[in-house]
Protein backbone atom coordinates (compact mmCIF):
# COMPACT_ATOMS: atom_id res chain seq x y z
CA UNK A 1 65.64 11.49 0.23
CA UNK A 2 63.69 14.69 0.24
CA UNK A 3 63.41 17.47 2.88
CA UNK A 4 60.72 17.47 5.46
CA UNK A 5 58.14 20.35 6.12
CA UNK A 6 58.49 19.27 9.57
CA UNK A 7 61.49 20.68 11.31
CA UNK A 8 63.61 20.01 8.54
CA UNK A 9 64.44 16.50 8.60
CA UNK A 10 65.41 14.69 5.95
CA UNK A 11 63.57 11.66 5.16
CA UNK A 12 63.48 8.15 3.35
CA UNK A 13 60.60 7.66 1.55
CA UNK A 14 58.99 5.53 3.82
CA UNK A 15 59.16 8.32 6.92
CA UNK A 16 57.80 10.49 4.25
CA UNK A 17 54.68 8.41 3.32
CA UNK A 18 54.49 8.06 7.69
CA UNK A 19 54.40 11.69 7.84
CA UNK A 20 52.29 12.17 4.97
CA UNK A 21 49.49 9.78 7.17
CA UNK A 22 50.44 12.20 9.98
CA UNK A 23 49.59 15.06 8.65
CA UNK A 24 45.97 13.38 7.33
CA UNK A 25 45.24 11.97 11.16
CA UNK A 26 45.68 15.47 12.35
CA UNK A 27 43.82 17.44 10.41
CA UNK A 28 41.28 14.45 11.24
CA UNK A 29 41.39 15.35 14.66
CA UNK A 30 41.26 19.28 13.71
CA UNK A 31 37.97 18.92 11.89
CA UNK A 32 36.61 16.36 14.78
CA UNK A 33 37.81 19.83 17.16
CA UNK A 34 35.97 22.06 15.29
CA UNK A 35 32.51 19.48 14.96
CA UNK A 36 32.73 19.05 18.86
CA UNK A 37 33.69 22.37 20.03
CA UNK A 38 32.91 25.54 18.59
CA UNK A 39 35.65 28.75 19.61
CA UNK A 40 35.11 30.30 22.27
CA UNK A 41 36.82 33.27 23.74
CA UNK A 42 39.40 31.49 26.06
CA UNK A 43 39.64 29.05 23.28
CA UNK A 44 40.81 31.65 20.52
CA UNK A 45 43.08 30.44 17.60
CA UNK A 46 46.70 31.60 18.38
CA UNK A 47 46.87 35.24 17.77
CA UNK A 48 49.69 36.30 14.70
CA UNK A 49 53.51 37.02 15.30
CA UNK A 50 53.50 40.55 17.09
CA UNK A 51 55.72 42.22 19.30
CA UNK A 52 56.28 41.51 22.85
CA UNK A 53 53.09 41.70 24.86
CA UNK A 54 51.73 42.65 28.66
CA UNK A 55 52.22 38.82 28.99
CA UNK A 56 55.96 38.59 28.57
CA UNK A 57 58.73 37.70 30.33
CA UNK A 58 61.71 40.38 31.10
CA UNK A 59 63.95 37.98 29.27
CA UNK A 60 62.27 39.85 26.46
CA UNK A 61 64.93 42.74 26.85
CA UNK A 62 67.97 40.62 26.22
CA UNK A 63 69.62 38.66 23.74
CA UNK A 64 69.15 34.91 23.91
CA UNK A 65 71.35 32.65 26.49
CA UNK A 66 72.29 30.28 23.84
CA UNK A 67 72.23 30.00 19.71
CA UNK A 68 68.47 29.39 18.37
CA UNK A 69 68.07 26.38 16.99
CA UNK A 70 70.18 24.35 19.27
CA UNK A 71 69.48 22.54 22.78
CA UNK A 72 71.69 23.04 25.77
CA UNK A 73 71.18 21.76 28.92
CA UNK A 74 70.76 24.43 31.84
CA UNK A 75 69.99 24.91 35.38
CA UNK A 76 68.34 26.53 38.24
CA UNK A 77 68.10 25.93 41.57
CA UNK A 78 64.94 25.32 43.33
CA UNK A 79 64.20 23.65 46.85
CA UNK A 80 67.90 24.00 48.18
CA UNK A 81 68.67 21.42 44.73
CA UNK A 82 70.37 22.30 41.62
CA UNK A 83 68.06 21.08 38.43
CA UNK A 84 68.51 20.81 35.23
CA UNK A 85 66.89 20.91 32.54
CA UNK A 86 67.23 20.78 28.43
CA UNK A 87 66.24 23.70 26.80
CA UNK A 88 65.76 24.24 22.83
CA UNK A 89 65.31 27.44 21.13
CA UNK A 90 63.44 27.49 18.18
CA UNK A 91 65.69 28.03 14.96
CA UNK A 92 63.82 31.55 14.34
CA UNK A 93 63.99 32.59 17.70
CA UNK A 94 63.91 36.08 18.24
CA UNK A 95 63.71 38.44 21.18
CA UNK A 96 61.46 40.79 19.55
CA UNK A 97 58.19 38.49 20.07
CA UNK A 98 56.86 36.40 22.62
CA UNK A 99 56.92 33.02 22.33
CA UNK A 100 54.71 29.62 23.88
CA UNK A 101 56.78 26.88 25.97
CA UNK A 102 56.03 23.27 25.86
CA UNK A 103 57.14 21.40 29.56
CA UNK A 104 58.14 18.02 28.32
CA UNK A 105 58.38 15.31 31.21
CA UNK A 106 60.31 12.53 30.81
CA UNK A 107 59.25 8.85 32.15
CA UNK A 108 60.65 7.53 35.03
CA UNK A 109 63.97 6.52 35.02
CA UNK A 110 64.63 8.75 31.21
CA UNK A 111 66.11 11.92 30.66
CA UNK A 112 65.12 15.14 29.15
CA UNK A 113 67.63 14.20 26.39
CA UNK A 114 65.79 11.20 25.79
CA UNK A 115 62.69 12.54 25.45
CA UNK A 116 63.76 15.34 23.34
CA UNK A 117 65.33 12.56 20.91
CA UNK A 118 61.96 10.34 20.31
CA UNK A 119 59.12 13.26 20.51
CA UNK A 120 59.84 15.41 17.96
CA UNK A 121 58.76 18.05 20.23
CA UNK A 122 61.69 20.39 19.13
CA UNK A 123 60.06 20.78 15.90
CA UNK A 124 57.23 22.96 17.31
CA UNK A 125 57.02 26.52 16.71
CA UNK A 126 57.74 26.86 20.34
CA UNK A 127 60.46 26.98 23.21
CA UNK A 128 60.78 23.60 24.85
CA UNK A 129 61.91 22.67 28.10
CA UNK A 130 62.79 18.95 29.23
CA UNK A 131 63.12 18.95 33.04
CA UNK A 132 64.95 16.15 34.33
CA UNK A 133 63.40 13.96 38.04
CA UNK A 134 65.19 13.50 40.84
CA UNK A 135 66.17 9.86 41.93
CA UNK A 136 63.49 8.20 43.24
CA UNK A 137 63.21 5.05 45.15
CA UNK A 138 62.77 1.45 43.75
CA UNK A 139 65.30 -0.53 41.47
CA UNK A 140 67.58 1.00 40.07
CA UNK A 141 69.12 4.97 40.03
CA UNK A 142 65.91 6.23 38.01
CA UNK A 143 64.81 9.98 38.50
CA UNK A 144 60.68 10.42 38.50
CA UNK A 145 58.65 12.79 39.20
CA UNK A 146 56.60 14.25 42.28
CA UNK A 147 53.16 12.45 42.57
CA UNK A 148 54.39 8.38 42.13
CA UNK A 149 55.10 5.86 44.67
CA UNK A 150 58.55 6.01 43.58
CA UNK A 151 59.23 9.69 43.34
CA UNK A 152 62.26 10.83 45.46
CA UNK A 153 60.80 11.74 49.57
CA UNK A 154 60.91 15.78 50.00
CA UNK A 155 60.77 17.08 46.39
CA UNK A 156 58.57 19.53 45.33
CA UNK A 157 58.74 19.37 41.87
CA UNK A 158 55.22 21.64 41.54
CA UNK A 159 57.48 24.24 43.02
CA UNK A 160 60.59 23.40 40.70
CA UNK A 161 57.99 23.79 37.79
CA UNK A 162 57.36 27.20 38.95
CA UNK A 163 61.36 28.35 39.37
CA UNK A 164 61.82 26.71 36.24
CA UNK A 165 58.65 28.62 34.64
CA UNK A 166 60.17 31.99 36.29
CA UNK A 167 63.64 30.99 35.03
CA UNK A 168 62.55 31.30 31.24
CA UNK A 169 60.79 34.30 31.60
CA UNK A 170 63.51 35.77 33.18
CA UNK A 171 65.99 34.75 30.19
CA UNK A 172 64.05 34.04 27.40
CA UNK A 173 60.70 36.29 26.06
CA UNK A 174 57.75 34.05 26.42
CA UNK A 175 54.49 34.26 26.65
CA UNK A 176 52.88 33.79 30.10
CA UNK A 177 49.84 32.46 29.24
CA UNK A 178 50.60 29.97 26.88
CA UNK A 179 52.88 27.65 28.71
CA UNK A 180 52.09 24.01 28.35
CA UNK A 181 52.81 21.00 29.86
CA UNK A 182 53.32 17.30 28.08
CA UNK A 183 55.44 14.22 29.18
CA UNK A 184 55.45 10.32 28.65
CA UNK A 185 54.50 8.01 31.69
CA UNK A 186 55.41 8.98 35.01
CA UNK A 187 56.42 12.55 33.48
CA UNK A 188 52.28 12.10 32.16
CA UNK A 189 51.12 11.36 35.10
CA UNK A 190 52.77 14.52 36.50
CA UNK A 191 50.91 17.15 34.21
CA UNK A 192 47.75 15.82 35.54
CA UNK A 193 49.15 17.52 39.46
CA UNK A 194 50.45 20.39 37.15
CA UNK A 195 47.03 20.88 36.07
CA UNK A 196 45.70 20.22 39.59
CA UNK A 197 47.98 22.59 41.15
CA UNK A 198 49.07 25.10 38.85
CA UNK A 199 46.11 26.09 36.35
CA UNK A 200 46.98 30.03 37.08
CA UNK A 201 50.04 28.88 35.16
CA UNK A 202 49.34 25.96 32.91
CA UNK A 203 47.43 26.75 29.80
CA UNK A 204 46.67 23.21 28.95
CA UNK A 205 47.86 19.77 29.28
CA UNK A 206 49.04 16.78 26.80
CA UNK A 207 49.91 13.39 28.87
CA UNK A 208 50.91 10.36 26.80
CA UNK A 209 50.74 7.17 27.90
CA UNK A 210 49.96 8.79 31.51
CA UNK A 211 50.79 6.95 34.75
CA UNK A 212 48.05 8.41 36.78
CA UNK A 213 48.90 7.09 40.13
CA UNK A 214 46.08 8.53 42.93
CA UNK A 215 48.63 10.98 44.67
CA UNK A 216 48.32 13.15 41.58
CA UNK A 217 44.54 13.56 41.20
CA UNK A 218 44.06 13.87 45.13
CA UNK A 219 42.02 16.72 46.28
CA UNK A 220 42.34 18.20 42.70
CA UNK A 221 40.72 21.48 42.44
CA UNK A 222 42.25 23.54 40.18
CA UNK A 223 41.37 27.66 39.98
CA UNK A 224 40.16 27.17 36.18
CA UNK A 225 39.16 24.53 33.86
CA UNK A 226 42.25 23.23 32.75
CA UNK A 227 42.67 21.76 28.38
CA UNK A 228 43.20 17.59 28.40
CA UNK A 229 44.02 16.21 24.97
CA UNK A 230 45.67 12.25 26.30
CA UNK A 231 47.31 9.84 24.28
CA UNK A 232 46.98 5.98 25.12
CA UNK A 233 47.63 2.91 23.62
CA UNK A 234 45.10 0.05 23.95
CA UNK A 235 47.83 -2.54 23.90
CA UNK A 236 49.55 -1.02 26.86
CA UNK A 237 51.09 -3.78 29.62
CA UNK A 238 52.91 -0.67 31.60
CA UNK A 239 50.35 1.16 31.96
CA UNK A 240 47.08 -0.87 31.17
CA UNK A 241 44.42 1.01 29.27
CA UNK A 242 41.98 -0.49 31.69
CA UNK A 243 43.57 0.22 34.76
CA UNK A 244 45.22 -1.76 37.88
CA UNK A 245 43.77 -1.53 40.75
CA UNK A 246 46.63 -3.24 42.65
CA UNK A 247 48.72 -0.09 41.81
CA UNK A 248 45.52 2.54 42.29
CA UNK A 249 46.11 2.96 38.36
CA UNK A 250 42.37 4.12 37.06
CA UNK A 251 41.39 2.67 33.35
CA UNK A 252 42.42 5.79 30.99
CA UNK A 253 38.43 6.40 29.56
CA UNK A 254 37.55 6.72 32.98
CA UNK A 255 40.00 9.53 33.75
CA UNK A 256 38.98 11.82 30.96
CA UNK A 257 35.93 11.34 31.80
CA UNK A 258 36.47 12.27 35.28
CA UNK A 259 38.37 15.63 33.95
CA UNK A 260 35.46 16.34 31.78
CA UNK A 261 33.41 16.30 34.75
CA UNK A 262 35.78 18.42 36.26
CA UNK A 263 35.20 20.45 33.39
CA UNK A 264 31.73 20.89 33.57
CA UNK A 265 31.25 19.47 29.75
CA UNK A 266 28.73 17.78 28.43
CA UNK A 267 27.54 14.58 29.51
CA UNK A 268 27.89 12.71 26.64
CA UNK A 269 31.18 12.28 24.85
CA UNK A 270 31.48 12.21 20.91
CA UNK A 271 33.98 9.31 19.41
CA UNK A 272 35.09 8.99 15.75
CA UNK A 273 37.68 6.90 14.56
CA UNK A 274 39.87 8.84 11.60
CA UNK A 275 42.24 6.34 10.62
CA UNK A 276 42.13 2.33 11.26
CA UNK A 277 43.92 2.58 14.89
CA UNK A 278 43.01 5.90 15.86
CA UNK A 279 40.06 6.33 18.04
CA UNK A 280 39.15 10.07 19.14
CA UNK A 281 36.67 10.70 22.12
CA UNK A 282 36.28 14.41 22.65
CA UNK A 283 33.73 16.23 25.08
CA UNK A 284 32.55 19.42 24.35
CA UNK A 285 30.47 22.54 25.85
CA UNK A 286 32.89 22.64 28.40
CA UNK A 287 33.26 25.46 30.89
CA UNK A 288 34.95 28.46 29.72
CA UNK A 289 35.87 26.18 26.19
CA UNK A 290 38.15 23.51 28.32
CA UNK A 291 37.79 20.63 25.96
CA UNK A 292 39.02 17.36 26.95
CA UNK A 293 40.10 14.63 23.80
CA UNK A 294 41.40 11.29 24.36
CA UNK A 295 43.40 9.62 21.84
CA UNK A 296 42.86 6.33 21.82
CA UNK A 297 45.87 3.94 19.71
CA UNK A 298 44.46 0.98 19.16
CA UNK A 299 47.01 -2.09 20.32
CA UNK A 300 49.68 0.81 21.09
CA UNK A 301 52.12 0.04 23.39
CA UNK A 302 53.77 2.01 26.40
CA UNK A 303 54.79 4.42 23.36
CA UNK A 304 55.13 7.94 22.15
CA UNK A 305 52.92 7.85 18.75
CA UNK A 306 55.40 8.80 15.34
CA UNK A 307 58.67 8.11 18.06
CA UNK A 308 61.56 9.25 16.35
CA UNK A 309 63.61 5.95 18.53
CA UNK A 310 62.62 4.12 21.21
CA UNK A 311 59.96 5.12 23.60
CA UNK A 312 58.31 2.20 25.44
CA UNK A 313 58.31 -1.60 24.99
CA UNK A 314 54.96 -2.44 22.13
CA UNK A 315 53.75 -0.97 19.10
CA UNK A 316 54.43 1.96 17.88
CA UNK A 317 51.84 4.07 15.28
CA UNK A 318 53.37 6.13 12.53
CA UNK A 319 49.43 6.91 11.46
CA UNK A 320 49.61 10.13 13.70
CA UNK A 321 52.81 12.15 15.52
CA UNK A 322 51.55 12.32 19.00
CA UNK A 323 53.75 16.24 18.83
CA UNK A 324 51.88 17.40 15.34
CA UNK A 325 48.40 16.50 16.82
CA UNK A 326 48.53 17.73 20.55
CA UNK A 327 50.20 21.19 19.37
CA UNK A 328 47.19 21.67 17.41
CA UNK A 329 44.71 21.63 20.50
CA UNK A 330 47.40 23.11 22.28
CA UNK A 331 48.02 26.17 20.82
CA UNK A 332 44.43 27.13 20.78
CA UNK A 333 44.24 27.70 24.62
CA UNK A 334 45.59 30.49 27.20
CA UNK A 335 45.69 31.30 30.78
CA UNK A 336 43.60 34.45 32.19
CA UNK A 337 45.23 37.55 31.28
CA UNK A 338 44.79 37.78 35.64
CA UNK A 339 46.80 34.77 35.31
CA UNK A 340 49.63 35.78 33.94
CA UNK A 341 52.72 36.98 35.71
């Protein structure tokens, strides 16, 4: 067993060699970033550790609600409804700096605990937040999220993002304009209306395996060009790679493509496979530096790439952790300094 450089874990050997092919997929994808997209202002590398900026939250004044390095689940209420939500502090969390949050949204009918438990995400040098849905309709007693034929009748959950948003800032010191939003499925499918809806608030966006049903690209007009690094499997039954059209599900190319446009980035896209089932398509000269990438996991299932436990029904890559590879095009990006509140 030996320790891990990523968040500590300790590791058989053959995790190791997994993260070892990890860590050579992503700095694939870092150099294929750099070839596609040069920096551009709003696209600035991360800026070092400093103290608390015009950009943080009041929570900034006060000690932490809970120990860092631990997860607890919270709540706050929002639409007349008490959420929750699972919450983990980084283990070098400190009040004296401001720090990014990653939104993680689970799939429909999983849990924020669930999520946290096969991403990895709470290995990032950020604050992470796993909402949990409200019970939708359909088989079954399984939350989802607003923007799905299934999602529960009446919930705003744009609006619960927001509360939730204002929540950590008022309890935690975080940076404004780096907040981020990922999830798996349904929860996917539900940045993409985070990123319709809320740009002013949402730095960038990270679906994976993304449910894209039409409700949550209708009328989408966000106030800025909005970040899109996706993550899909080709072998996906769920969620097919090339669509349904019986469910208004578009094929996954077509969708980046569509946010490219969006975008305003150049026509032509730029693929390059850097490891045998790991296809990257990434558009560049995008307005205001707004790249879109698309990941593309050749025969992956309805899966979170490098899951820690189960994810989705299919296979699952340990060539790349989907967490490792989106926080690098992440972390590059920020909201307006108008933007933030």
């Amino acid at each position: 067993m030996k320790q891990s450089p990523f968040g500590g874990r300790r590791l058989t050997p053959g995790r190791a060699r997994a993260l070892f092919r990890t860590a050579v997929a992503a700095a694939g994808l870092a150099l294929v970033g750099s070839a596609l997209a040069p920096v551009t202002a709003t696209a600035a590398a991360p800026a070092p550790a400093t103290a608390a900026t015009s950009s943080s939250a009041q929570g900034c004044r006060q000690p932490a609600p809970q120990q860092p390095g631990t997860s607890e689940l919270r709540t706050v209420a929002s639409g007349g409804l008490s959420r929750t939500y699972q919450l983990h502090l980084p283990a070098d969390y400190t009040p004296r700096k401001d720090w990014p949050v990653v939104l993680a949204f689970h799939g429909r009918g999983n849990t924020g605990v669930g999520t946290e438990e096969f991403s990895g995400l709470s290995n990032l040098p950020a604050i992470v937040a796993y909402p949990n849905g409200v019970i939708g309709t359909g088989d079954g007693d399984r939350q989802a999220w607003q923007g799905a034929p299934y999602a529960a009748a009446g919930v705003d959950d744009v609006a619960f993002t927001g509360d939730l948003i204002d929540e950590l800032r008022r309890t935690l010191c975080v940076d404004s304009r780096r907040v981020y939003a990922t999830g798996k499925s349904n929860g996917a499918g539900f940045t993409g209306l985070l990123a319709c809806r809320m740009s002013d608030r949402i730095a960038a966006i990270a679906p994976v395996a993304g449910a894209f049903y039409p409700e949550t690209g209708e009328n989408c007009r966000p106030s800025r060009p909005v970040p899109v690094i996706d993550f899909h499997g080709t072998g996906d039954v769920t969620i097919p790679y090339a669509g349904d059209a019986e469910r208004g599900l578009p094929a996954i190319p077509d969708w980046t493509a569509e946010w490219a446009g969006r975008n305003d980035c150049r026509s032509r896209p730029h693929t390059r496979t850097i490891e045998p089932d790991i296809t990257i398509t990434g558009y560049n000269g995008c307005d205001r530096g707004a790249d879109v990438r698309h990941v593309a996991i050749t025969d992956g299932g309805h899966t979170w790439p490098g899951a820690d436990s189960y994810s989705g029904g299919g296979y699952v890559t340990e060539t790349i952790e989907a967490h490792e590879v989106m926080w690098q095009f992440l972390r590059q990006y920020r909201t307006p300094r108008s933007a933030g509140r």
